[in-house]
Protein backbone atom coordinates (compact mmCIF):
# COMPACT_ATOMS: atom_id res chain seq x y z
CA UNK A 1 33.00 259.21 144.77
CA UNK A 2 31.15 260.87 147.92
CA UNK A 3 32.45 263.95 148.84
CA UNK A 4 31.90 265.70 152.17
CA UNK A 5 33.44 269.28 152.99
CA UNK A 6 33.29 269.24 157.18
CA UNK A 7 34.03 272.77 158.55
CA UNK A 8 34.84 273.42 161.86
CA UNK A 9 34.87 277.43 163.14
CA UNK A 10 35.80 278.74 166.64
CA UNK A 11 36.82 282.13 167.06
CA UNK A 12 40.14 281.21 166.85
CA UNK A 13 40.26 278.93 163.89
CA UNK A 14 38.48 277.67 160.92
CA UNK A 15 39.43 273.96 159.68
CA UNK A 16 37.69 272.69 156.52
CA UNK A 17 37.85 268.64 155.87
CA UNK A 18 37.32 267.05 152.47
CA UNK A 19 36.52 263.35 152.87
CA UNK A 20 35.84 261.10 149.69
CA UNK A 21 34.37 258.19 150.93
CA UNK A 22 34.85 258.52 154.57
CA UNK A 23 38.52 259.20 153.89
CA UNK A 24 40.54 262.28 154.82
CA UNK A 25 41.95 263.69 152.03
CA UNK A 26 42.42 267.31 152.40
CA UNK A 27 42.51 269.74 155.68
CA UNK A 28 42.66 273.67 155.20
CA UNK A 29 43.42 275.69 158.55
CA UNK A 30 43.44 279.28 158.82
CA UNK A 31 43.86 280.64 162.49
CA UNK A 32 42.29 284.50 163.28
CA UNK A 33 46.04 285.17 164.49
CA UNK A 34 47.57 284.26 161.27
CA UNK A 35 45.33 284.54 158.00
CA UNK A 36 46.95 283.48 154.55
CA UNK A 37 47.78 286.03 151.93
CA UNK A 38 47.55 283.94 148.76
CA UNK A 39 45.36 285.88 146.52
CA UNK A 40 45.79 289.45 147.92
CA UNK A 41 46.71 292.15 146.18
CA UNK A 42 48.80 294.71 147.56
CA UNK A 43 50.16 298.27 146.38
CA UNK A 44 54.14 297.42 147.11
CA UNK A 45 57.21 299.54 146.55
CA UNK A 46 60.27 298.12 145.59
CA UNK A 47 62.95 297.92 148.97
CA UNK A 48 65.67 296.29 146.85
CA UNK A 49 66.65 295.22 143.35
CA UNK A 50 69.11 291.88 143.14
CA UNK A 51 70.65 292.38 139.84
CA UNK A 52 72.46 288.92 140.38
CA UNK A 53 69.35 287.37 140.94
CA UNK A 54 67.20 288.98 138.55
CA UNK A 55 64.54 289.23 141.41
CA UNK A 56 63.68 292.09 143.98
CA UNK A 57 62.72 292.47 147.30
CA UNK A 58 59.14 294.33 147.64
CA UNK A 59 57.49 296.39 150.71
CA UNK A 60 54.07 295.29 150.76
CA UNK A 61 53.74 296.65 154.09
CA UNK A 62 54.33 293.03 156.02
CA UNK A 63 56.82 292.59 158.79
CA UNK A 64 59.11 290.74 155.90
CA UNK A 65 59.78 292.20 152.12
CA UNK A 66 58.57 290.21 149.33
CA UNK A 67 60.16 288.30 146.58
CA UNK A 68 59.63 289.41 143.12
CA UNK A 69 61.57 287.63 140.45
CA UNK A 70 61.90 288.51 136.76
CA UNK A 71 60.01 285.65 135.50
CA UNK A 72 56.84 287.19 137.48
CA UNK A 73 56.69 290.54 135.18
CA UNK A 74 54.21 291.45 132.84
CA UNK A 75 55.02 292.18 129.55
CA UNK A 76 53.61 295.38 129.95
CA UNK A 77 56.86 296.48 132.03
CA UNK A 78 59.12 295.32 128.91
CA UNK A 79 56.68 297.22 126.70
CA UNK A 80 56.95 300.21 128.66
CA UNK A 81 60.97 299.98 128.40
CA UNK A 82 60.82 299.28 124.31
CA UNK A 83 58.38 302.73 124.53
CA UNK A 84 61.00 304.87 126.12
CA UNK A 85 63.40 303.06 123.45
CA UNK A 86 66.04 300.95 125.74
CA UNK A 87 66.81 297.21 124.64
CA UNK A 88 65.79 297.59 120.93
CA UNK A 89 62.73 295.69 119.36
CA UNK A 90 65.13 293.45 117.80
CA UNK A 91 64.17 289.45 118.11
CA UNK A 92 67.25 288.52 118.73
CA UNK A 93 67.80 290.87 121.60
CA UNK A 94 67.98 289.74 125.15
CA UNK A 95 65.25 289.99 127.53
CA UNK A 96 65.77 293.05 129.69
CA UNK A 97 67.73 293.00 132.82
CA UNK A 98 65.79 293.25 136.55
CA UNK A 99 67.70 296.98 136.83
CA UNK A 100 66.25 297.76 133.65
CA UNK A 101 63.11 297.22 134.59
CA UNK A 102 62.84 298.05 138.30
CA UNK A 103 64.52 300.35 140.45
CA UNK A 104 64.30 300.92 144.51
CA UNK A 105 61.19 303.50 145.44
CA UNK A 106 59.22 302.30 141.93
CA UNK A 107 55.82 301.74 143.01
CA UNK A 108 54.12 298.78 142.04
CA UNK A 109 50.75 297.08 142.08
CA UNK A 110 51.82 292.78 143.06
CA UNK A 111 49.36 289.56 143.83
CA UNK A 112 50.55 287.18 146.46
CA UNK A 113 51.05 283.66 144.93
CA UNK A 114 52.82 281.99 148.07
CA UNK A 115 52.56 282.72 151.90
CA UNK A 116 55.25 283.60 153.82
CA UNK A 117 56.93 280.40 154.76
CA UNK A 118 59.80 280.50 157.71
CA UNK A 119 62.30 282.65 156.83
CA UNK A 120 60.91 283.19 153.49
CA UNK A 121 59.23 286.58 152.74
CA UNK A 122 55.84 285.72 150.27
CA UNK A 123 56.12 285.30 146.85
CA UNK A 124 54.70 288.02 144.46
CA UNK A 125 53.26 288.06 140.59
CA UNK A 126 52.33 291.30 138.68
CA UNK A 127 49.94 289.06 137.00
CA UNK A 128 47.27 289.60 138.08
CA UNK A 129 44.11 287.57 138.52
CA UNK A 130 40.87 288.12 140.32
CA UNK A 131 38.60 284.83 140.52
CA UNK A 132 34.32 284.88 140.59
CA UNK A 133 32.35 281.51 140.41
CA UNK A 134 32.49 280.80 136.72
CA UNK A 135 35.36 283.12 135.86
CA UNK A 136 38.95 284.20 136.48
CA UNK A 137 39.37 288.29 135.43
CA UNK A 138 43.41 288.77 133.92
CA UNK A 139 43.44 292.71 133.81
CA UNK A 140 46.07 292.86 132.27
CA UNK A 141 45.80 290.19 129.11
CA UNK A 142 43.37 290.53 126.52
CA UNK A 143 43.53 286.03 126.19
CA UNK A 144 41.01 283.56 126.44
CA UNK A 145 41.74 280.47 128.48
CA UNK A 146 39.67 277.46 129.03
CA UNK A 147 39.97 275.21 132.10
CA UNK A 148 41.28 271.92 131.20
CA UNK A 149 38.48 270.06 132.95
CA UNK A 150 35.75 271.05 130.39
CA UNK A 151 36.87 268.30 127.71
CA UNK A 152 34.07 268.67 125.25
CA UNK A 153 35.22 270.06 122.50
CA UNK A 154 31.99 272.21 121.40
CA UNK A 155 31.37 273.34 124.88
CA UNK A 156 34.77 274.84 125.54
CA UNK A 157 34.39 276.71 121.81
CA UNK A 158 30.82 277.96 123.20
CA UNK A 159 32.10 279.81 126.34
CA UNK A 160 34.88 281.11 124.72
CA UNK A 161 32.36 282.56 122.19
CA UNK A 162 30.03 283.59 124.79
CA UNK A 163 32.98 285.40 126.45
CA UNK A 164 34.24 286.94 123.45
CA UNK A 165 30.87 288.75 122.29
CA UNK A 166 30.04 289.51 125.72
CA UNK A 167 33.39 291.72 126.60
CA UNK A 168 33.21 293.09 122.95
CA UNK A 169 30.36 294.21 123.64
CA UNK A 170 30.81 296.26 126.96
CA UNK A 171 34.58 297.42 125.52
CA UNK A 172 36.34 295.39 127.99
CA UNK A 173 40.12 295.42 127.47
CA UNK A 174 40.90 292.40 130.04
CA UNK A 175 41.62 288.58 129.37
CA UNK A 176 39.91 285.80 131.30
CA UNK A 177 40.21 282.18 132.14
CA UNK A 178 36.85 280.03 131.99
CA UNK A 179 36.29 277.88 135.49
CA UNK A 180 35.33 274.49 135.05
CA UNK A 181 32.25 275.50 137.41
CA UNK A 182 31.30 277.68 133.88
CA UNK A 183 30.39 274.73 131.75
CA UNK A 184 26.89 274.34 130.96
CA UNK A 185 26.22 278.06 132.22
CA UNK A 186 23.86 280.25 130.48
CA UNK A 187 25.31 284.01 128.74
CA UNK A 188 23.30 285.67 131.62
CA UNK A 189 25.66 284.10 134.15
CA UNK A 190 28.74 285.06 132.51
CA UNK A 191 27.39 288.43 131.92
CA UNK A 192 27.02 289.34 135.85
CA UNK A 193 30.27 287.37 136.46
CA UNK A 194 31.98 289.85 134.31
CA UNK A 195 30.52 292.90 135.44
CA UNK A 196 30.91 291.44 139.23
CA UNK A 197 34.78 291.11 138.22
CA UNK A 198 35.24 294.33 136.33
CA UNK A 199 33.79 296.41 139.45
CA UNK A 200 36.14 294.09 141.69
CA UNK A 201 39.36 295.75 139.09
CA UNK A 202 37.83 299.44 139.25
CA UNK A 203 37.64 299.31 142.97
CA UNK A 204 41.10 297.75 143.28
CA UNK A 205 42.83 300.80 140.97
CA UNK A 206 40.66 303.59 143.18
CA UNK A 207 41.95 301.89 146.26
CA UNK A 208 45.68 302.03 144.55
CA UNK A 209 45.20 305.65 143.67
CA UNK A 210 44.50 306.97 146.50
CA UNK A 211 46.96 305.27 149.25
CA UNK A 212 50.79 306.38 149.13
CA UNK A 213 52.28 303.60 151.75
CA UNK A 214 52.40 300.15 150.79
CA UNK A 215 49.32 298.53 151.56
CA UNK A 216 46.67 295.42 150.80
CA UNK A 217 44.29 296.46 147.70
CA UNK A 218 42.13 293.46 147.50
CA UNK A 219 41.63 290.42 150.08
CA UNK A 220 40.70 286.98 149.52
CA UNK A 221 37.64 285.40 151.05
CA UNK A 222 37.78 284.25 154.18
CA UNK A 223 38.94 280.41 154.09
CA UNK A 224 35.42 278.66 154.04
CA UNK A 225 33.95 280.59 151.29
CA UNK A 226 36.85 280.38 149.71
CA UNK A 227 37.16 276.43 149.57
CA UNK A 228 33.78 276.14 148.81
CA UNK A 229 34.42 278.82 145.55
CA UNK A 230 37.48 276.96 144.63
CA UNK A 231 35.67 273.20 144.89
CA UNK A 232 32.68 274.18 142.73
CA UNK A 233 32.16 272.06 139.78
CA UNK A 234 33.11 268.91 142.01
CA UNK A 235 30.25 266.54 143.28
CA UNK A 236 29.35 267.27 147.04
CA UNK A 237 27.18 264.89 148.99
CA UNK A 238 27.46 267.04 152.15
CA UNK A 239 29.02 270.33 153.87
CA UNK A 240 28.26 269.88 157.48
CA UNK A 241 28.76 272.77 159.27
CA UNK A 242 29.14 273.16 163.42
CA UNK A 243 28.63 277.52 163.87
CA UNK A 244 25.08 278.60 162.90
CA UNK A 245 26.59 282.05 162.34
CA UNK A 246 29.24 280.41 159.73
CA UNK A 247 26.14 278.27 158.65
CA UNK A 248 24.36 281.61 157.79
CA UNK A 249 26.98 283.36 156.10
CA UNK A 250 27.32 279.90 153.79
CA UNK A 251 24.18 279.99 152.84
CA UNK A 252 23.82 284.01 151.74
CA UNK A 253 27.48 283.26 149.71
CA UNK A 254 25.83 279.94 147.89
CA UNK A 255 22.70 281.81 146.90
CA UNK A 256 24.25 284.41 145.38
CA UNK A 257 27.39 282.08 143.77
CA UNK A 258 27.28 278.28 143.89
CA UNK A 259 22.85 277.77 144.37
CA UNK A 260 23.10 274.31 143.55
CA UNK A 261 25.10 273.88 147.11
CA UNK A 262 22.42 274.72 149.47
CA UNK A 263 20.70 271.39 149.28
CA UNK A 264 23.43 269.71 150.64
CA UNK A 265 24.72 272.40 153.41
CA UNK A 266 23.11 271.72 157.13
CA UNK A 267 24.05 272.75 160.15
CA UNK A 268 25.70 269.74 162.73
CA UNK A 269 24.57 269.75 165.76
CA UNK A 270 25.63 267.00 167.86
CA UNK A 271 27.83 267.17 171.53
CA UNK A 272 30.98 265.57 170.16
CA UNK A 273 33.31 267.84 167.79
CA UNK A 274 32.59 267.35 164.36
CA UNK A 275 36.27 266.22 163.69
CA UNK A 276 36.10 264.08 166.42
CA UNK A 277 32.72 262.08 165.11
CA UNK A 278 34.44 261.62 161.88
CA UNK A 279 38.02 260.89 162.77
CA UNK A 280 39.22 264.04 161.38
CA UNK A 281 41.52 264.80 164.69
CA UNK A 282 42.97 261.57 164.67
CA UNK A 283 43.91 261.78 161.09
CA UNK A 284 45.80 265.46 161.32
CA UNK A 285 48.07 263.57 164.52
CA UNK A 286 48.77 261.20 162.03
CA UNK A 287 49.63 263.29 159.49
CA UNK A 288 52.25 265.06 161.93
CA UNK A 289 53.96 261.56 162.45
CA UNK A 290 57.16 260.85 160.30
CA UNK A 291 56.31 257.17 159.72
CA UNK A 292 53.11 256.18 157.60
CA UNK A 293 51.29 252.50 158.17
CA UNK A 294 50.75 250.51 155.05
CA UNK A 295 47.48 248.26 155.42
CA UNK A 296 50.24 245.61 153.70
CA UNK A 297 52.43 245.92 156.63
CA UNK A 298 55.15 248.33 154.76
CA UNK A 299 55.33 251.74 155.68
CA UNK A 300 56.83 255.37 154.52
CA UNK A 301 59.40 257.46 156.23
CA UNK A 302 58.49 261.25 155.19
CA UNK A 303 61.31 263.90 156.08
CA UNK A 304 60.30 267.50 155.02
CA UNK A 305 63.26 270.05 155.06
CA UNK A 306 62.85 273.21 153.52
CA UNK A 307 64.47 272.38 150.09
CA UNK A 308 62.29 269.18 149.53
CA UNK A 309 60.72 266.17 151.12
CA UNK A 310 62.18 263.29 150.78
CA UNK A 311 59.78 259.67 150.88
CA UNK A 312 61.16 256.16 151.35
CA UNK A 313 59.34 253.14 151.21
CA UNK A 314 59.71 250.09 153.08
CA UNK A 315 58.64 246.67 152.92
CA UNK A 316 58.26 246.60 156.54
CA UNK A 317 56.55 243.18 158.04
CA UNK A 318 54.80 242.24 154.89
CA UNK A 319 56.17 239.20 153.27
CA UNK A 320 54.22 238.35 150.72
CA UNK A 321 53.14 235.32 149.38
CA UNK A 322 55.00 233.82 146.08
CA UNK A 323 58.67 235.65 146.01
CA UNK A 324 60.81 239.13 146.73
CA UNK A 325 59.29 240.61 143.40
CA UNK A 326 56.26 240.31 143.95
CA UNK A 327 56.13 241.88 147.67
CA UNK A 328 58.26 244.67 146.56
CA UNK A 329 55.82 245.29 143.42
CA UNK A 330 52.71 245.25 145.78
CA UNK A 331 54.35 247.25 148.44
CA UNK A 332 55.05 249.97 146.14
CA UNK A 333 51.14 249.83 144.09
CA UNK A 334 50.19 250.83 148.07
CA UNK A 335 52.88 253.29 148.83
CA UNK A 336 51.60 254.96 145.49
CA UNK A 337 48.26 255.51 146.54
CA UNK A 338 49.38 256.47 149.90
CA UNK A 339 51.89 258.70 148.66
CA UNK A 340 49.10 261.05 147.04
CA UNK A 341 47.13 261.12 149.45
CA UNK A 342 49.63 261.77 152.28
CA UNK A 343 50.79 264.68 149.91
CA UNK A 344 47.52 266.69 150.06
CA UNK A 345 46.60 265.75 153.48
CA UNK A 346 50.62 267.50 154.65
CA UNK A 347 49.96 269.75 151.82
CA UNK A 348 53.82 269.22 150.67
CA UNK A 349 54.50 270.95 147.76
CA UNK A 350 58.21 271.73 145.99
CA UNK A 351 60.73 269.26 145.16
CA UNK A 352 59.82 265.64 146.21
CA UNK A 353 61.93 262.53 146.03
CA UNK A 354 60.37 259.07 146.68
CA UNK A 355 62.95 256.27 147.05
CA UNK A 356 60.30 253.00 146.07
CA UNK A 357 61.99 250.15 146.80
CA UNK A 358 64.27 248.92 144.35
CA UNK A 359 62.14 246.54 141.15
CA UNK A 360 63.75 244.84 138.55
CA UNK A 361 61.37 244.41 136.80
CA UNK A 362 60.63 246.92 133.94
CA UNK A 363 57.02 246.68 133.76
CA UNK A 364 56.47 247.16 137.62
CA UNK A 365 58.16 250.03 137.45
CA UNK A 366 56.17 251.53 134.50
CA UNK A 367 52.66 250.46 136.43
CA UNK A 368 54.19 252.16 139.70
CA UNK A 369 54.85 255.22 137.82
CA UNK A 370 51.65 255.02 136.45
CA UNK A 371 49.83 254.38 139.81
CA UNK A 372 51.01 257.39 141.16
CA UNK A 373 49.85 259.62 138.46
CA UNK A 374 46.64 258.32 138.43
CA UNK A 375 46.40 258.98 142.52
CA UNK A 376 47.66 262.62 141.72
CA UNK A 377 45.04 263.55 139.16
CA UNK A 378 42.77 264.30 141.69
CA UNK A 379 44.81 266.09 143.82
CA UNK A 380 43.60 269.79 143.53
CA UNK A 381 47.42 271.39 143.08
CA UNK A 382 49.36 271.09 140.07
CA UNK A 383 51.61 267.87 139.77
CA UNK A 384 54.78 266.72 137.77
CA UNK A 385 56.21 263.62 138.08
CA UNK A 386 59.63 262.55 136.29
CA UNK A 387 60.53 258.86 135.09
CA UNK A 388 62.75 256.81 137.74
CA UNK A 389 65.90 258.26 137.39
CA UNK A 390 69.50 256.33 137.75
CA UNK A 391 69.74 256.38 141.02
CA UNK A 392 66.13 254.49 141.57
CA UNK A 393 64.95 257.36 142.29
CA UNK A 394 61.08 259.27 141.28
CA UNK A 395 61.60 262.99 141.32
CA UNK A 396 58.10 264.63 141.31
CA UNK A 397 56.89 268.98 141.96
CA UNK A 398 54.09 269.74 143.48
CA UNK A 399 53.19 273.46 143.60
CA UNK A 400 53.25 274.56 146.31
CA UNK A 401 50.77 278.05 147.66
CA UNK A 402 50.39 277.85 151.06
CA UNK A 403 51.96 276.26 154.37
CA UNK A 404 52.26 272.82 154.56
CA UNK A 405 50.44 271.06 157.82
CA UNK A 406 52.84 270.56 159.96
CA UNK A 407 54.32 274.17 159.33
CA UNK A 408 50.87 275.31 160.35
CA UNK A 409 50.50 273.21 163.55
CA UNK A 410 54.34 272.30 164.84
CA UNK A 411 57.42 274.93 165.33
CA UNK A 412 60.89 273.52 165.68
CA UNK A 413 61.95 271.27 168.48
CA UNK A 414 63.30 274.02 171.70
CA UNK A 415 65.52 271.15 172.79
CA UNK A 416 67.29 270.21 169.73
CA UNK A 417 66.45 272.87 167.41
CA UNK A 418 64.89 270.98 164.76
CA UNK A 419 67.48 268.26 164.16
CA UNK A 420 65.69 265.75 165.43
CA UNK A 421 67.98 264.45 167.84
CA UNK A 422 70.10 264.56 170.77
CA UNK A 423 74.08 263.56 172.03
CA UNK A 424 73.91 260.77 174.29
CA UNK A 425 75.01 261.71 177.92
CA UNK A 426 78.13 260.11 177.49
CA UNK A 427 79.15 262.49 174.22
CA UNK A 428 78.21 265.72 176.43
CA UNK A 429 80.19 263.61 179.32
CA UNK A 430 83.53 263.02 177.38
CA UNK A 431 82.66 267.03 175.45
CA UNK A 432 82.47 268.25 179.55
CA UNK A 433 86.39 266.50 180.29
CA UNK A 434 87.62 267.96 177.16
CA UNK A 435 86.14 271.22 178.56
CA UNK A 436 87.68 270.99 182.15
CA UNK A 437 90.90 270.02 180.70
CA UNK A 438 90.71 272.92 178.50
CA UNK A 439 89.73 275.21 181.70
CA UNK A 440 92.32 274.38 183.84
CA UNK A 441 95.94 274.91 180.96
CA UNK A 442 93.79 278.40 180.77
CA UNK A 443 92.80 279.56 184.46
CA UNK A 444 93.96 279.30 187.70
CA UNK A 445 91.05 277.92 189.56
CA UNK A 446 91.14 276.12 192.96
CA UNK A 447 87.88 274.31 192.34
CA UNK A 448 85.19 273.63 189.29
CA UNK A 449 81.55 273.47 189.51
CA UNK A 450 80.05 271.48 186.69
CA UNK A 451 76.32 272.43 186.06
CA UNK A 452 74.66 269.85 184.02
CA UNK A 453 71.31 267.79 183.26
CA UNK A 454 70.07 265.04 185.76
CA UNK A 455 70.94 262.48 183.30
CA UNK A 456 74.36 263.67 182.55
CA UNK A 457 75.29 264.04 186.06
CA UNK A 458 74.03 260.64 187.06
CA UNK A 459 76.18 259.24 184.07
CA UNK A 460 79.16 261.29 185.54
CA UNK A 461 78.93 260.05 189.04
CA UNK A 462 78.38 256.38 187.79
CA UNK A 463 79.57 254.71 184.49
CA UNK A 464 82.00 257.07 184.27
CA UNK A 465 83.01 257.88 188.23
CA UNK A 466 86.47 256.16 187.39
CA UNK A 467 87.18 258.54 184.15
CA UNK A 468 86.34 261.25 186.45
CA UNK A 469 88.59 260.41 189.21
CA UNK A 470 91.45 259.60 186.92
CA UNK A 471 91.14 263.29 185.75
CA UNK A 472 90.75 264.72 188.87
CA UNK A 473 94.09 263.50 189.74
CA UNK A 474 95.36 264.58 186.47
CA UNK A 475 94.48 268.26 187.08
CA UNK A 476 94.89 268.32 190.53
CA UNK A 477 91.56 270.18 191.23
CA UNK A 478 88.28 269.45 193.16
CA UNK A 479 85.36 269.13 190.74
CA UNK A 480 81.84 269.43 192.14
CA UNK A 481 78.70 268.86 190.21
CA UNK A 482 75.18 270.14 190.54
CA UNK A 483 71.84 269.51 188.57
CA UNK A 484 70.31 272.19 186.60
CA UNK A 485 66.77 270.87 186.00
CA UNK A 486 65.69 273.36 183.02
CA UNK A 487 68.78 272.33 180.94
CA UNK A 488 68.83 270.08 178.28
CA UNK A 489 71.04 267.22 178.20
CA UNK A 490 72.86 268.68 175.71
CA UNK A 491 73.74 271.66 177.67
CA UNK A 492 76.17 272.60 180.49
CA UNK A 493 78.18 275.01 182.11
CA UNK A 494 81.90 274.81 183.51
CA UNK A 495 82.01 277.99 186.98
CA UNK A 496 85.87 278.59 188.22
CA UNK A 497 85.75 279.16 191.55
């Protein structure tokens, strides 16, 4: 697999690109106007406690509060309540209510763990984790975790041990998870990791000391260095940059935490955009689109509403060549891989329901299934997928951190505010007679004016000229019409004069 990481920076924007073989398959934007939050650590205070919910709502100095829930406490706030001697140390005692454990004013140091997203204020964790090339710091947790991606056996047990000694020996009292960029690393490179990450938490608690009003304690990286950190350990072929002063600030970040990138980072040069030379720009207009081409001929339908996003698959123009089974069964080995892929490149995450199209045979379904997981275990988010359920149906999570693409690029539709359609002309027509006759058993009016769109009035004065006049005569009133060129066609106006 060739990997390429193509970043794009203007002074407004940066837009990173992974392509494996010449294919999109990721896009990260982050715009100067709107940076995400996922990763920072803020001092908050709690606004409002939701005893109903078991969640509160947490100042973190944002225009919107923050959601906290239950699940996203420490133990060390349920230690701290078994201290003071409330809710008994007995095991089969409940776990302690939200009130119990938070009340408004408390103060309280939170990580974001998903952006703001429409309405939605951002999700916060009091766990707590700071990340550094090879290591994650856990300030709070004295555990050991090793990422899944080192298989070997003896190698995981060697950095755990290396770990171990190491924060024995400097008295450390925090628990860390082992990157996958940390196999085959050397104690020396753990050692400055850790002391790089325990000066990161010192910092962060002086910074938390000393401010009174909610506030950010730590920040992320800025997006580039921060896909790059997060992408270590995966083969690159090449990260082609376009801004020499992005270039430069690369190159200092590599050398002193990913050297074995800055053999493959070089500056591009050429006229034409970077995205455009690689098809990047045609890709993320795609990727807005609600229907997806199959190469077969079949194609998905992707819908994304704010509880989940829902994927059907259709068999479109492809035929096939022996019988129904067998178009249906290839159709859906495509939508599989296309599925994946469309999922990272809209980074969708949440609830997701694909509707393949219907197989009766057993074994199809099971290679399917199969299919898709194997397209999803290289997708960099976390990723559960169900069995086909009764209905026919695949229900599938993927987590979900940040805003999904079209979030980022698209806002909701000023003339039909985000349906995704419109009334006809002749529904607003027959809505605008109910209207009039509604007007009229009200108000004593000698005349109406009817302000409209251009299409509705044309449809008024035409098709329907002989409705009109019929209820014209029924009220007994002169109705004029005029054309209001900034309304929509679902909007209109009814003046008594």
């Amino acid at each position: 697999m060739n990997a390429e990481l193509l970043i794009n920076v203007t002074p407004q924007e940066s837009r990173v690109a992974l392509l494996n073989n010449g294919i999109l398959q990721e896009v990260h934007i982050e715009r100067a106007s709107h940076q995400g939050i996922v990763g920072n650590i803020y001092k908050g205070k709690v606004s409002r406690v939701l005893p109903g919910m078991e969640a509160a709502f947490v100042n973190i100095g944002l225009e919107k509060a923050a959601f906290l829930h239950a699940s996203d406490l420490t133990p060390k706030f349920k230690n701290v309540l078994r201290s003071n001697g409330a809710n008994g140390d007995s095991k089969d005692s409940k776990p302690p209510r939200i009130t119990e454990l938070l009340h408004e004013g408390k103060d309280i140091l939170v990580q974001v763990i998903k952006d703001p997203l429409g309405t939605k204020g951002a999700r916060l964790t009091t766990y707590l984790t700071i990340p550094s090339r090879s290591l994650v710091l856990v300030p709070e947790d004295r555990s050991l975790g090793v990422s899944s991606k080192i298989e070997d056996p003896e190698e995981r047990e060697r950095l755990k041990t290396l770990v171990e000694k190491i924060r024995d020996e400097e008295q450390g009292d925090f628990g860390f998870i082992i990157r996958t960029a940390a196999e085959g690393v050397d104690e020396e490179v753990l050692r400055a990791d850790m002391a790089f990450l325990r000066k990161q938490w010192i910092k962060i608690q002086e910074v938390s000391a000393s401010t009174r009003k909610p506030r950010a304690v730590y920040s992320d990286l800025p997006l580039v260095q921060r896909v790059l950190r997060d992408m270590v350990g995966e083969p690159m072929e090449k990260v082609r940059i376009d801004s020499r002063a992005t270039l430069s600030s690369v190159q200092q970040f590599c050398k002193l935490y990913i050297p074995e990138l800055l053999d493959v980072i070089e500056h591009y040069p050429g006229e034409r955009p970077i995205f455009d030379i690689y098809g990047v720009e045609d890709e993320i207009h795609k990727a807005l689109e609600r229907q997806v081409q199959l190469k077969s001929g079949g194609y998905l339908i992707i819908d994304q509403t704010e509880s989940m996003t829902t994927i059907d698959v259709n068999t479109g123009r492809f035929v096939g060549h022996r019988n129904l089974e067998e178009t249906i069964f290839k159709t859906n080995l495509e939508a599989a891989q296309a599925i994946a892929r469309q999922l990272r490149l809209r980074n969708l995450g949440g609830i997701i329901i694909i509707d393949f199209i219907d197989m009766v045979d057993y074994d199809h379904r099971q290679q399917v299934l199969q299919a898709l997981e194997k397209a999803l275990s290289s997708d960099y988010a976390k990723t559960y997928v169900s069995t086909v359920s009764q209905l026919g149906l695949v229900e599938m999570t993927r987590k979900r951190t940040r805003e999904s693409l079209e979030h980022v690029l698209c806002e909701p539709c000023p003339t039909c505010d985000g349906k995704g359609y419109l009334k006809t002309a002749q529904t607003v027509c027959y809505e605008i007679f109910r209207e009039i006759l509604r007007e009229v058993r009200q108000f004593d009016a000698k005349e109406l004016l009817v302000l409209a769109s251009q299409d509705v009035v044309d449809l008024l004065l035409d098709e329907e000229s002989d409705n009109l006049a019929q209820l014209q005569t029924f009220v007994d009133r002169s109705i004029r019409f005029q054309v209001e060129a900034l309304y929509t066609q679902e909007q209109y106006d009814i003046v008594l004069m």
